[in-house]
Protein backbone atom coordinates (compact mmCIF):
# COMPACT_ATOMS: atom_id res chain seq x y z
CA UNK A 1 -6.17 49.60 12.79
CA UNK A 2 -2.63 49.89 11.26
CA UNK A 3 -2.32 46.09 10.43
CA UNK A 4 -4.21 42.84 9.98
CA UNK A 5 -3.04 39.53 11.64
CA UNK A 6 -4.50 36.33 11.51
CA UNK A 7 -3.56 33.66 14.06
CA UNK A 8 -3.33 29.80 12.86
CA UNK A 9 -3.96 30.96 9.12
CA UNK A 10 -5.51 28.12 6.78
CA UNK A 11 -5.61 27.30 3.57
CA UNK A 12 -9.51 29.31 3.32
CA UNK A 13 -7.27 32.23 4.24
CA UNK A 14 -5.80 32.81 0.82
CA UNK A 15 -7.05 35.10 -1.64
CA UNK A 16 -6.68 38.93 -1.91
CA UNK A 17 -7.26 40.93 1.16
CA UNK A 18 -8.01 44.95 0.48
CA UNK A 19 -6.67 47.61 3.15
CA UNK A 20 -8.50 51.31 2.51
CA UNK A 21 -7.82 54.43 3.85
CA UNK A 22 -9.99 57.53 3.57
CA UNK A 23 -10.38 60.88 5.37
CA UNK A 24 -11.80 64.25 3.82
CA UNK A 25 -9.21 64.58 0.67
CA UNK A 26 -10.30 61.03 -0.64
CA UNK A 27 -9.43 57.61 -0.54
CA UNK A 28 -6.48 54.93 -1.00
CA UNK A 29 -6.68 51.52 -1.57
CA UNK A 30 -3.48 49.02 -1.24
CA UNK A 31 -4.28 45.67 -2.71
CA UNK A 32 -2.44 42.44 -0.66
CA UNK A 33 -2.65 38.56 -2.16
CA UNK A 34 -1.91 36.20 0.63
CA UNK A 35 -0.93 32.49 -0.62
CA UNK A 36 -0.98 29.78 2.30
CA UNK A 37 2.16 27.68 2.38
CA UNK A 38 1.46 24.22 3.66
CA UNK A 39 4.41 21.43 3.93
CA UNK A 40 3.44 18.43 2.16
CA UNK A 41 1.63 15.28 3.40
CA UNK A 42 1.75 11.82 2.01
CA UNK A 43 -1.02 9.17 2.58
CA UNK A 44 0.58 6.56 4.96
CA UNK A 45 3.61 9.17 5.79
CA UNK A 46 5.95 7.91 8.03
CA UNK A 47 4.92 3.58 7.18
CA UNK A 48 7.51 1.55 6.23
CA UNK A 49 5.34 -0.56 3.45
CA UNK A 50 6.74 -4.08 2.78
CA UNK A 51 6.30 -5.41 -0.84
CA UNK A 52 6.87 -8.59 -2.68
CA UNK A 53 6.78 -9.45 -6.86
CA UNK A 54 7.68 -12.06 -8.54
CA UNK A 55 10.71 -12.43 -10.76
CA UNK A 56 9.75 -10.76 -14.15
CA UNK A 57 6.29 -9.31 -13.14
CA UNK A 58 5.38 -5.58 -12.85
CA UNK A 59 4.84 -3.43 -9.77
CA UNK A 60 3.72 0.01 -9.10
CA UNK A 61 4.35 2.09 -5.90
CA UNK A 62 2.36 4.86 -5.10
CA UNK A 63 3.54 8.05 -3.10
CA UNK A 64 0.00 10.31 -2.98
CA UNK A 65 1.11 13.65 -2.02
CA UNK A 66 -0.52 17.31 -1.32
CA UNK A 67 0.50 20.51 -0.16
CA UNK A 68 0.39 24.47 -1.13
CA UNK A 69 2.67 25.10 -3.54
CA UNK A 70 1.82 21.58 -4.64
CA UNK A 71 4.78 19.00 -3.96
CA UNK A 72 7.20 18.04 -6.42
CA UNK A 73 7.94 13.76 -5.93
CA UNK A 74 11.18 12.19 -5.85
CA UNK A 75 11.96 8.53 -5.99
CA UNK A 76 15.08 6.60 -4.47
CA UNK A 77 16.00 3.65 -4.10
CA UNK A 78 18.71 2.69 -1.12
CA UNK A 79 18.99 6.47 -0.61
CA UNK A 80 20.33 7.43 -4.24
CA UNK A 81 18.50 9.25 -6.60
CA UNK A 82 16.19 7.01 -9.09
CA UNK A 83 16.77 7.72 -12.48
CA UNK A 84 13.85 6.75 -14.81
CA UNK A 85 14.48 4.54 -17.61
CA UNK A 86 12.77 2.00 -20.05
CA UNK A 87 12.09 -0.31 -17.14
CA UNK A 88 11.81 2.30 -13.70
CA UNK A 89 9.12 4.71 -14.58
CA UNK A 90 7.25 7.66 -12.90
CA UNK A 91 4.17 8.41 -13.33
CA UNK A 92 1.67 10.79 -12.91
CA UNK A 93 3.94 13.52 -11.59
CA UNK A 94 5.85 11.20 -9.27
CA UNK A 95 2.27 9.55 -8.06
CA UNK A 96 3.70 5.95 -9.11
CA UNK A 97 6.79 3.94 -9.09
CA UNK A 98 6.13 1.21 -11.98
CA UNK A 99 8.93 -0.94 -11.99
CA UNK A 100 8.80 -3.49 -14.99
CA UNK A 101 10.10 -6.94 -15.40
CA UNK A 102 11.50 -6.51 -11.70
CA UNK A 103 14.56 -8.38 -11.11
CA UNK A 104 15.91 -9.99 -8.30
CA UNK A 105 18.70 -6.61 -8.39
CA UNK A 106 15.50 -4.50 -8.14
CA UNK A 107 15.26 -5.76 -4.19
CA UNK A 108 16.24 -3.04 -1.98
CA UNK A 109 14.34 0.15 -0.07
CA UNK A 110 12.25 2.73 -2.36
CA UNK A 111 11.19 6.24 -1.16
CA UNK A 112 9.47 8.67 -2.33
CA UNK A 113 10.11 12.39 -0.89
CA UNK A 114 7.85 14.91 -1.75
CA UNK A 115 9.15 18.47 -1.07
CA UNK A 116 7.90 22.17 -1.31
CA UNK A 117 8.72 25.87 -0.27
CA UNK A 118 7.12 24.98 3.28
CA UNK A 119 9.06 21.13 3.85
CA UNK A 120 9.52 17.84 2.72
CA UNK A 121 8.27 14.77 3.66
CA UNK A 122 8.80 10.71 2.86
CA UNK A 123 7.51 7.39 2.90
CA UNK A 124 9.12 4.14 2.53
CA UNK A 125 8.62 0.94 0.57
CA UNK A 126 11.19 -2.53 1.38
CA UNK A 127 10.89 -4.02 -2.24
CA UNK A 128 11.35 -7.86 -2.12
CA UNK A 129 12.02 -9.10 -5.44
CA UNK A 130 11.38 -13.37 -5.42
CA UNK A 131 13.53 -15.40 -8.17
């Protein structure tokens, strides 16, 4: 045949497929490398996760994410962008939140987005900080 399609690819699909054509005068070969996109998924995607500390304690959130190409992480909190400092940190490629010394201005709705090529997906944490 003139092509090759697969139907529902998977991830086992990837890899280097080989397409040869030959009569009498010889033979050609064209190589193709298939990569399998696949959005990202996030352990508990879709929970809302509700989360107490106490004043001055540390907490880590984690946000465990896969996906082909693998995800990058974002954090927020209350919708804005999280900047890491000396007491918000990310770890692990985005894996964990560590909040230290939390404060009762810490309180307020985390999220981690992880996003990809293929989509982007989130999961939410309410953060209840207790003076």
């Amino acid at each position: 045949g003139r092509s090759l399609r697969l139907m529902h690819a998977a991830v086992e699909d990837a890899g280097r497929y080989t397409c040869i054509v030959s009569n009498s005068a010889g033979e050609e070969r064209k190589n193709f490398d298939l990569d399998i996109l696949v959005p990202p998924n996030i352990v508990d995607e879709g929970t809302v996760l509700d989360t107490k500390v106490k004043e001055k304690h540390n907490i880590t959130l984690t946000c465990e994410a896969s996906g082909n190409p693998v995800p990058e992480i974002k954090w927020l909190k209350d919708g804005q962008l999280l900047v890491p400092d000396r007491r918000y940190q990310v770890l692990s490629h985005g894996r964990f939140l560590q909040i230290s010394g939390a404060q009762v201005a810490d309180t307020g709705r985390y999220s981690c987005l992880a996003s990809n090529s293929a989509g982007d997906r989130s999961r939410h944490f309410n953060l209840n900080v207790l003076g």
